[in-house]
PDB file of N, CA and C in Angstrom:
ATOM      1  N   UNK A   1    -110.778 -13.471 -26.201  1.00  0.00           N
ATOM      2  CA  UNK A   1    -110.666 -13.056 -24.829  1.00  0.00           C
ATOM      3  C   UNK A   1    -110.310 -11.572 -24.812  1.00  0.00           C
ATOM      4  N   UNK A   2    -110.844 -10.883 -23.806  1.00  0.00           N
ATOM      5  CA  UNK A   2    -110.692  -9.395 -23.787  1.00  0.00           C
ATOM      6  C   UNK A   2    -109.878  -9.113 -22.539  1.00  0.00           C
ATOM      7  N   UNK A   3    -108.638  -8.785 -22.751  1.00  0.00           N
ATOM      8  CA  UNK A   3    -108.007  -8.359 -21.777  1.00  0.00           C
ATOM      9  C   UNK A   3    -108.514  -6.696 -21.293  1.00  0.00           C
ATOM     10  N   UNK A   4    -108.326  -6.293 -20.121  1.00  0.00           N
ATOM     11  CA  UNK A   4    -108.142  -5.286 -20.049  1.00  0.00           C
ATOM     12  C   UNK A   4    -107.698  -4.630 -18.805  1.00  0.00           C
ATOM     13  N   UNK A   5    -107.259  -2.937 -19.035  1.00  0.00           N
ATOM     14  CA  UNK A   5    -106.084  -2.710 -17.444  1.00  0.00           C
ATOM     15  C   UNK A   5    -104.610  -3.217 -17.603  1.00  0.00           C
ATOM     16  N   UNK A   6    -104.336  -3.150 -16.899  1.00  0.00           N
ATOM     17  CA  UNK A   6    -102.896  -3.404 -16.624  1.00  0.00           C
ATOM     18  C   UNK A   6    -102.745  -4.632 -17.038  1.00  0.00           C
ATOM     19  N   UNK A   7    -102.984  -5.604 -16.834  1.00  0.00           N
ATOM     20  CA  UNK A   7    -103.001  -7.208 -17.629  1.00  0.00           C
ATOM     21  C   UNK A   7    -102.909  -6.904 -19.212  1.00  0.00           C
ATOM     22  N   UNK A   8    -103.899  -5.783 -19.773  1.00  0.00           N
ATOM     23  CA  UNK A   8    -104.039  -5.765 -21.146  1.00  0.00           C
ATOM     24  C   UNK A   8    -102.339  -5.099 -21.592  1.00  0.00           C
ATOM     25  N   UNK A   9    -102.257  -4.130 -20.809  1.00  0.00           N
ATOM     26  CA  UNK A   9    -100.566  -3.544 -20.994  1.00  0.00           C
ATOM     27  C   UNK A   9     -99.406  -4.148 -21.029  1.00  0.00           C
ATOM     28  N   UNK A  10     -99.497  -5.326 -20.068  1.00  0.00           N
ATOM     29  CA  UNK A  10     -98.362  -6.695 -19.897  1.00  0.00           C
ATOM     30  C   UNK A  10     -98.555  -7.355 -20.974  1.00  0.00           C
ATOM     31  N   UNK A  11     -99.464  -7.758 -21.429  1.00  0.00           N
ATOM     32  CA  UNK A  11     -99.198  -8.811 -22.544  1.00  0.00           C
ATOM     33  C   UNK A  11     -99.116  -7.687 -23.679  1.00  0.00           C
ATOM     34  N   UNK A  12     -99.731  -6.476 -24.046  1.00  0.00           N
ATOM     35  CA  UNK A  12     -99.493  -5.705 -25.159  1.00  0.00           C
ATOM     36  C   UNK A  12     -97.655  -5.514 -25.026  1.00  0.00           C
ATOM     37  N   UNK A  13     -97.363  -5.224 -24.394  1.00  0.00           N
ATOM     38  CA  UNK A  13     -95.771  -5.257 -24.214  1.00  0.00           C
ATOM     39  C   UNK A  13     -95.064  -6.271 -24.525  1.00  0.00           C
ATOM     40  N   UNK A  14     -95.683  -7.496 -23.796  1.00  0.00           N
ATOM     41  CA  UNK A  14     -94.516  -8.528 -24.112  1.00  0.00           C
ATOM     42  C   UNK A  14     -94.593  -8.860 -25.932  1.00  0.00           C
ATOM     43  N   UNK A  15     -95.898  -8.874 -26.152  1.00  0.00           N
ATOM     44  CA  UNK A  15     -96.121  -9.434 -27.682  1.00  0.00           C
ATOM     45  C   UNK A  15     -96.116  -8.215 -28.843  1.00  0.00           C
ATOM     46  N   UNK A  16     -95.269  -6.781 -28.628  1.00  0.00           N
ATOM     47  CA  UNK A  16     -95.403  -5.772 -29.273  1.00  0.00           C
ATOM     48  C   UNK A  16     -97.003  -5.334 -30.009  1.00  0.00           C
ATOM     49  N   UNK A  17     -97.577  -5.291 -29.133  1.00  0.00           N
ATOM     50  CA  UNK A  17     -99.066  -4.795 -29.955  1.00  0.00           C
ATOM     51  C   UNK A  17     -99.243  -3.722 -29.187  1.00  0.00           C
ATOM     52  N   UNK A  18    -100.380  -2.720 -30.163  1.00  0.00           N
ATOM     53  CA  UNK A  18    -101.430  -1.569 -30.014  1.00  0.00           C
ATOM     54  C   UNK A  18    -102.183  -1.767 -28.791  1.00  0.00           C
ATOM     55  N   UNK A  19    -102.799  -1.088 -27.914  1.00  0.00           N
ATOM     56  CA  UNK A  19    -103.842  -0.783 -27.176  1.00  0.00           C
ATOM     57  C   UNK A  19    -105.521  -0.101 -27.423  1.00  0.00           C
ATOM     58  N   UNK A  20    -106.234  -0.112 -27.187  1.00  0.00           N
ATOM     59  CA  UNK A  20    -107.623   0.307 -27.895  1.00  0.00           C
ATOM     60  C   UNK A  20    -107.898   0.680 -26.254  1.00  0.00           C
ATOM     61  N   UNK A  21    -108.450   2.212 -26.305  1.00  0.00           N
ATOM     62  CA  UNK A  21    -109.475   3.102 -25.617  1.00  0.00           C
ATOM     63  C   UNK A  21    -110.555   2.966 -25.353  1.00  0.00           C
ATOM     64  N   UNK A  22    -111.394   2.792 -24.838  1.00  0.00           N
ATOM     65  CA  UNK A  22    -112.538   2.462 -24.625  1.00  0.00           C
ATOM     66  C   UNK A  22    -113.025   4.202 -24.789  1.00  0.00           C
ATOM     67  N   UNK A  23    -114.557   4.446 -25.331  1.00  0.00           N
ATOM     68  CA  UNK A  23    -115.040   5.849 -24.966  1.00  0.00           C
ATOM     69  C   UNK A  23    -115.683   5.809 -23.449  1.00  0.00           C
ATOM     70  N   UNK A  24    -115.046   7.076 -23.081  1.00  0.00           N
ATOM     71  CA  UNK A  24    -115.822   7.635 -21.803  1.00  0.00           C
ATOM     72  C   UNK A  24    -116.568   8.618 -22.241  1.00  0.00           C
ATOM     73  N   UNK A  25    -117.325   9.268 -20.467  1.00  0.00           N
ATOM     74  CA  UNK A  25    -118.217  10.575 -21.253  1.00  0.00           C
ATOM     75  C   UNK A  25    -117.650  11.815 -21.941  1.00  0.00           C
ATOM     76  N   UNK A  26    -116.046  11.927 -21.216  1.00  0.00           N
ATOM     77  CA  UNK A  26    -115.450  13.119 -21.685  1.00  0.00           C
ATOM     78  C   UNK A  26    -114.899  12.758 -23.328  1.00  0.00           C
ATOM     79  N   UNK A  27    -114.271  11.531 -23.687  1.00  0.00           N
ATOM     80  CA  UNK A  27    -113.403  11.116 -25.044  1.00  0.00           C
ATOM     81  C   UNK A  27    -113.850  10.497 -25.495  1.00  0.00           C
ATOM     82  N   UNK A  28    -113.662  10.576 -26.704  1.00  0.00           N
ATOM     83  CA  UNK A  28    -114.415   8.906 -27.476  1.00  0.00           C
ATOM     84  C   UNK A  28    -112.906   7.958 -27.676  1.00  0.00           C
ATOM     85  N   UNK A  29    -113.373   6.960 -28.333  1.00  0.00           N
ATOM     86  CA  UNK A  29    -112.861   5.795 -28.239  1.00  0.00           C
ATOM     87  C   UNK A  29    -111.580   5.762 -28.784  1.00  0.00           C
ATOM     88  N   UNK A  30    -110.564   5.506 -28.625  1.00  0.00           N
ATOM     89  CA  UNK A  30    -108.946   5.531 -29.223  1.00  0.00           C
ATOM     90  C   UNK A  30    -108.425   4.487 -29.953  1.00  0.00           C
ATOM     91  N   UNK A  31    -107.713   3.941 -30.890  1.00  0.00           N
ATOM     92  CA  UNK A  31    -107.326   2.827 -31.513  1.00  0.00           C
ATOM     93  C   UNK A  31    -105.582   2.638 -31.237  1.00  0.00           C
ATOM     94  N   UNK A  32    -104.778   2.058 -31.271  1.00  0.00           N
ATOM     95  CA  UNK A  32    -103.220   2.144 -31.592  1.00  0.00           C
ATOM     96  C   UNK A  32    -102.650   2.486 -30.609  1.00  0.00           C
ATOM     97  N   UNK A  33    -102.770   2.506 -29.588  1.00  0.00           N
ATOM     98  CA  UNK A  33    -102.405   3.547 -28.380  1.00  0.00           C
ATOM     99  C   UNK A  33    -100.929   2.530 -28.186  1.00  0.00           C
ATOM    100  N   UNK A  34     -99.991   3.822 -28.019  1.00  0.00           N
ATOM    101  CA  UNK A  34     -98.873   2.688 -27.429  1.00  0.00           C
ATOM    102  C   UNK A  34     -98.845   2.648 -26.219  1.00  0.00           C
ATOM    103  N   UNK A  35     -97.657   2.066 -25.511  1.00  0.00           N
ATOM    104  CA  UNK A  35     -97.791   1.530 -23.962  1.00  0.00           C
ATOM    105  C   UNK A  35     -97.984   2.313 -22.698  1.00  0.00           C
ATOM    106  N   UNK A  36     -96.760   3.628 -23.601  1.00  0.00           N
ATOM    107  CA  UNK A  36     -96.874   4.972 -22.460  1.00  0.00           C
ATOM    108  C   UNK A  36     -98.354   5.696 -22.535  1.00  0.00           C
ATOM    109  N   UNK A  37     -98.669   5.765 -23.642  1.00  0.00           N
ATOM    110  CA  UNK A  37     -99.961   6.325 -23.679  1.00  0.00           C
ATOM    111  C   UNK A  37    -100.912   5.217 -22.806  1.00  0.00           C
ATOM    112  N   UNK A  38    -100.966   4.283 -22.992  1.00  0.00           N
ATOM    113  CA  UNK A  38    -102.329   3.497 -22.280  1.00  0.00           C
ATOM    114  C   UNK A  38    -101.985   3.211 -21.144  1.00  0.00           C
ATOM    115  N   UNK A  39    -100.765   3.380 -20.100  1.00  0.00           N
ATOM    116  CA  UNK A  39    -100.266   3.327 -18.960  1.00  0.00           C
ATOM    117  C   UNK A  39    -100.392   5.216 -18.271  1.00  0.00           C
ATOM    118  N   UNK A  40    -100.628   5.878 -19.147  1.00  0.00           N
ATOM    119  CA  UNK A  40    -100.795   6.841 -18.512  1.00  0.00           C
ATOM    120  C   UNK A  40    -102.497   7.216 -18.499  1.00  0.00           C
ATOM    121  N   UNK A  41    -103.367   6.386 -19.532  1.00  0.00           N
ATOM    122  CA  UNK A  41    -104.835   6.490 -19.433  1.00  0.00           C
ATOM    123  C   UNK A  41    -105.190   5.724 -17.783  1.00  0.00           C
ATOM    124  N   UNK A  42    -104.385   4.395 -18.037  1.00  0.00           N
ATOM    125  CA  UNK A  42    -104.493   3.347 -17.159  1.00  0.00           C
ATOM    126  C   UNK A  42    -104.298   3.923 -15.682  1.00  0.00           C
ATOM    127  N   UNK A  43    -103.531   4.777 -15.410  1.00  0.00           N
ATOM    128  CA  UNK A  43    -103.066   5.603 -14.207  1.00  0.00           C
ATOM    129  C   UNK A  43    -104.338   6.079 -13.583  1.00  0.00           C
ATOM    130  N   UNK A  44    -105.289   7.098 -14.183  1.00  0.00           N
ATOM    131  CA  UNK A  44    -106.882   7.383 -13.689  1.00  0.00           C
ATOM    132  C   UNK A  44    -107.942   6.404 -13.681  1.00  0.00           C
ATOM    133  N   UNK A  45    -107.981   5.315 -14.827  1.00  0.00           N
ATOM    134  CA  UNK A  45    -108.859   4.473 -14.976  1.00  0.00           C
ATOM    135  C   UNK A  45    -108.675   3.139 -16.234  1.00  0.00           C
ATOM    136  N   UNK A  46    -108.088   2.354 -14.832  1.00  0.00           N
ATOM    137  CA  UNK A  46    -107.518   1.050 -15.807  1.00  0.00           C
ATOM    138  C   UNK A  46    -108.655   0.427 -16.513  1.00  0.00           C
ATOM    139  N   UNK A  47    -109.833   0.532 -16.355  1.00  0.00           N
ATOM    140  CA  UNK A  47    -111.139  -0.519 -16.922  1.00  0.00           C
ATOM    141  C   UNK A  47    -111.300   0.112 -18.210  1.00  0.00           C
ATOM    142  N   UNK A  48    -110.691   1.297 -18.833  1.00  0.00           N
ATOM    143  CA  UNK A  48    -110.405   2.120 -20.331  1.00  0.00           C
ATOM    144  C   UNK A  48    -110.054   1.350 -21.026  1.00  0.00           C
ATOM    145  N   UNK A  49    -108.762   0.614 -20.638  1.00  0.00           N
ATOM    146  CA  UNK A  49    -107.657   0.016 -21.695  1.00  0.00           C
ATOM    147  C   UNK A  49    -108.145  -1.276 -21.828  1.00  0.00           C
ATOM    148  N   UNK A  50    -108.299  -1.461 -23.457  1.00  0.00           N
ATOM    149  CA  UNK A  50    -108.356  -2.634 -23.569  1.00  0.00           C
ATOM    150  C   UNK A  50    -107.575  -3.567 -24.738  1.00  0.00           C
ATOM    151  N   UNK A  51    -108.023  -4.524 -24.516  1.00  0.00           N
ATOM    152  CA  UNK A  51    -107.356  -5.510 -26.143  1.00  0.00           C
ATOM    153  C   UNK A  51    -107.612  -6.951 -26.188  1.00  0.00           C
ATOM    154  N   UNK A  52    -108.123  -7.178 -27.523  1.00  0.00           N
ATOM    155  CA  UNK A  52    -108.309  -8.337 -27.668  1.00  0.00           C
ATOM    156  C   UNK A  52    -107.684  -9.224 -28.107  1.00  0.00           C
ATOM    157  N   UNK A  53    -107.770 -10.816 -27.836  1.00  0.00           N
ATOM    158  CA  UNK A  53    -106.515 -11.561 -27.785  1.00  0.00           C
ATOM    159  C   UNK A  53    -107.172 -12.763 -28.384  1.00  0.00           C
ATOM    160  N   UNK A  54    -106.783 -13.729 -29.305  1.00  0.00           N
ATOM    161  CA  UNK A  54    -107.737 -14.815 -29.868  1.00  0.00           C
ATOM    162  C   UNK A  54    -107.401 -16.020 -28.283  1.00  0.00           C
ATOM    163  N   UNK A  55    -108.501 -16.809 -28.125  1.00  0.00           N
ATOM    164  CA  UNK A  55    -107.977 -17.651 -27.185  1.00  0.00           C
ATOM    165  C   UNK A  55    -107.125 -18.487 -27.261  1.00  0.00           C
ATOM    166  N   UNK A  56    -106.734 -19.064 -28.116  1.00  0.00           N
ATOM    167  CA  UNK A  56    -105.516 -19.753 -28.686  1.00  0.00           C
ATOM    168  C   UNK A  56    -104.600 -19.539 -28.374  1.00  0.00           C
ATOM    169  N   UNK A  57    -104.408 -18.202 -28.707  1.00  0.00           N
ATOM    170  CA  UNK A  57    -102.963 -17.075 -28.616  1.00  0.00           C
ATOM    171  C   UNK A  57    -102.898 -17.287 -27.366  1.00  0.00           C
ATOM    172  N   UNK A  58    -103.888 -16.785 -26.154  1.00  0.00           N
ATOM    173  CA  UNK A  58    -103.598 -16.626 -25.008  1.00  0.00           C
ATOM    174  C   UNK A  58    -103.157 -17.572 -24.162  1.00  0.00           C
ATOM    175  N   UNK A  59    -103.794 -19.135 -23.891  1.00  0.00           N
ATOM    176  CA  UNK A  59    -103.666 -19.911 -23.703  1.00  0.00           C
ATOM    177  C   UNK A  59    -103.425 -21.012 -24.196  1.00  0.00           C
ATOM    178  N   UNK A  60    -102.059 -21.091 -25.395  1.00  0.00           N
ATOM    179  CA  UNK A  60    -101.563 -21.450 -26.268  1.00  0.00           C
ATOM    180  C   UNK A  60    -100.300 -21.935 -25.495  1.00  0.00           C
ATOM    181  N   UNK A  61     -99.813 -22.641 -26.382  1.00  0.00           N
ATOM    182  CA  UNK A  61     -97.929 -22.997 -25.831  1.00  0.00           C
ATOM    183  C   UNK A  61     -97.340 -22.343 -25.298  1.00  0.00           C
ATOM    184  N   UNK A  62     -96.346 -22.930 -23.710  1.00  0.00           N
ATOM    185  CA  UNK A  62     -95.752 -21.428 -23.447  1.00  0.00           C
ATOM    186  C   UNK A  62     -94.674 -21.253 -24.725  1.00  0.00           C
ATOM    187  N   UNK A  63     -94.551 -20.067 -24.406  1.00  0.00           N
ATOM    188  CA  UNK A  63     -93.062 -19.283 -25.171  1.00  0.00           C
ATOM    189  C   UNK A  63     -92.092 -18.718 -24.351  1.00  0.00           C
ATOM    190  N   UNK A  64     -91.117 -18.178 -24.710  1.00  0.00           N
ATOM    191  CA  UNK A  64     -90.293 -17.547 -24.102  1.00  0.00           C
ATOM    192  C   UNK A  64     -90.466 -16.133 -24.584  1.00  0.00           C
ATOM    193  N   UNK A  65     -90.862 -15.550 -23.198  1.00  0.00           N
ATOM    194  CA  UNK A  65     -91.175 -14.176 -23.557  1.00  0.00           C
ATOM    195  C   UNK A  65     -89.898 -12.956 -22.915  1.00  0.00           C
ATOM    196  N   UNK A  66     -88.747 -13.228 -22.359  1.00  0.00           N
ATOM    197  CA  UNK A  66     -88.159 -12.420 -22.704  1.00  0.00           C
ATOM    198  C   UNK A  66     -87.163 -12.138 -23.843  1.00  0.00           C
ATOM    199  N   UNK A  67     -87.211 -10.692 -23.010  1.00  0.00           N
ATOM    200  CA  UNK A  67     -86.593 -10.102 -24.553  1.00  0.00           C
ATOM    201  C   UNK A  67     -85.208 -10.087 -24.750  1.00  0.00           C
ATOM    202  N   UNK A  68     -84.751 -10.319 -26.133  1.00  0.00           N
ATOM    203  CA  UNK A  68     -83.734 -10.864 -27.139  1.00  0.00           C
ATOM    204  C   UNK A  68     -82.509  -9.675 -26.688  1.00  0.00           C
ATOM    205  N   UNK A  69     -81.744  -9.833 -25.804  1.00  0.00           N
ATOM    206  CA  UNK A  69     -80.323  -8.853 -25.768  1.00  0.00           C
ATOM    207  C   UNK A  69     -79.351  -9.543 -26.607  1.00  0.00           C
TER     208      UNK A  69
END
């Protein structure tokens, strides 16, 4: 499943993962992007950010996704 946009940023956050760039006409394509970076791509054009997710993973068992204080 291909997340992407702001959805792709929420779950890259909750599950500590990378972000991937999509190329436009001005940039080519980005790998690793962390959150601030792909929330500030996401700011001009959320359909950039993307990430892929196995379906399993996604719609898998819930978990408890907040975070550990």
């Amino acid at each position: 499943m291909k997340l992407t946009g702001f959805s792709a940023i929420e779950y890259a956050e909750k599950e500590g993962l990378k972000l991937q760039k999509a190329a436009d006409r001005i940039d080519d394509a980005q790998c690793d992007l962390t959150i601030a970076e792909a929330e500030a791509i996401a700011a001009d054009d959320p359909d950039l950010i993307w990430l892929e997710v196995p379906d399993g993973e996604y719609y898998g068992e819930p978990r408890n996704m907040q975070p550990e204080r």
